[in-house]
Protein backbone atom coordinates (compact mmCIF):
# COMPACT_ATOMS: atom_id res chain seq x y z
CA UNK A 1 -2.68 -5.58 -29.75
CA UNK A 2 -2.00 -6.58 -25.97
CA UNK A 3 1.08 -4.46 -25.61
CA UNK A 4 -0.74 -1.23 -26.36
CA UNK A 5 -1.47 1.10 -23.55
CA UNK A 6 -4.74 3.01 -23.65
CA UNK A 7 -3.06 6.55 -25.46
CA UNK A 8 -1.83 3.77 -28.32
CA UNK A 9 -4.79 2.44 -28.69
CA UNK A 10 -6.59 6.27 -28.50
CA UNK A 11 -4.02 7.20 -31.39
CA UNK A 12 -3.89 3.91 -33.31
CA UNK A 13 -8.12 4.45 -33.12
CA UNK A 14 -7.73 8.49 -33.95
CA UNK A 15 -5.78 7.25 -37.38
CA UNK A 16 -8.54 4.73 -38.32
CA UNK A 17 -10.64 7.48 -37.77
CA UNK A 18 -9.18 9.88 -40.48
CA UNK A 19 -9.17 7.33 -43.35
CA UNK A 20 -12.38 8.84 -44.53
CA UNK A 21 -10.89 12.25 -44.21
CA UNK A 22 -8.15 12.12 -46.40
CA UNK A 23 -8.86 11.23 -50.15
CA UNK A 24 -6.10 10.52 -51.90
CA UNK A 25 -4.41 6.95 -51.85
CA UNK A 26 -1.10 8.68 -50.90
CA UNK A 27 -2.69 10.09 -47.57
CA UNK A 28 -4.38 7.04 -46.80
CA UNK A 29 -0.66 5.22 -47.73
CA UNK A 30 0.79 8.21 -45.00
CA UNK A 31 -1.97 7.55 -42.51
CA UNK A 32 -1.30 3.60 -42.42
CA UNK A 33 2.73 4.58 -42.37
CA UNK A 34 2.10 6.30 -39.37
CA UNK A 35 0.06 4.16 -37.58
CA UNK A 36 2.36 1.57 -38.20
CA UNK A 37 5.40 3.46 -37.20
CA UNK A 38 3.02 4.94 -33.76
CA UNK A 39 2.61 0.59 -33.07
CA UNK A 40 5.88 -0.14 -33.67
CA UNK A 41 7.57 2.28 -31.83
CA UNK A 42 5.18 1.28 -28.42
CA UNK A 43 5.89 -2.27 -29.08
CA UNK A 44 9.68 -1.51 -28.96
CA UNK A 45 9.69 1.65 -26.49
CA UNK A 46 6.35 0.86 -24.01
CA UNK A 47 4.75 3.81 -22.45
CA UNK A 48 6.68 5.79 -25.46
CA UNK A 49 2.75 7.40 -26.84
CA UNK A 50 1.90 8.08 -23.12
CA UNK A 51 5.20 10.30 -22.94
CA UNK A 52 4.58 11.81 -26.21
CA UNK A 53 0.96 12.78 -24.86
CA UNK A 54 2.54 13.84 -21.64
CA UNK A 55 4.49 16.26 -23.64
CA UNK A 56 2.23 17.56 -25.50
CA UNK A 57 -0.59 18.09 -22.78
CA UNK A 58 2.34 19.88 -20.97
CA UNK A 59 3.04 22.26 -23.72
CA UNK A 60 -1.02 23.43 -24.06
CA UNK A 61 -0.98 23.69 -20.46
CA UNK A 62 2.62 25.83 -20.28
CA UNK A 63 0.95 27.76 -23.43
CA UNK A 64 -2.02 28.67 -21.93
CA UNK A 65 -0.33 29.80 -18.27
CA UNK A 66 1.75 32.52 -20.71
CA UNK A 67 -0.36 36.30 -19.67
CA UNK A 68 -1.53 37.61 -22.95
């Protein structure tokens, strides 16, 4: 999959990985959805995981600056 950047191909990988977690034929039917939609939408929208992961990384980080 040439168009994916490296955070695609960490996610698309991550979502392989969980196939042996789930154990139901509908999660494994969810996971591929997902992975499909995740491949999709970078094909379509490059750089579109990296932003996600941008976002998310920013939200820990803003999370953990927050005094308890």
């Amino acid at each position: 999959m040439p168009f994916l950047d490296s955070w695609a191909e960490s996610l698309t990988t991550l979502l392989l990985q969980l196939f042996p977690r789930v154990s139901t034929q509908e999660a494994r039917i969810a996971l591929s959805a997902l992975q499909r939609a995740f491949t999709d939408a970078e094909r379509i929208i490059p750089g579109l995981t990296n932003e996600l992961v941008n976002e998310i990384v920013d939200s820990v980080e803003h999370v953990e600056e927050v005094p308890a």
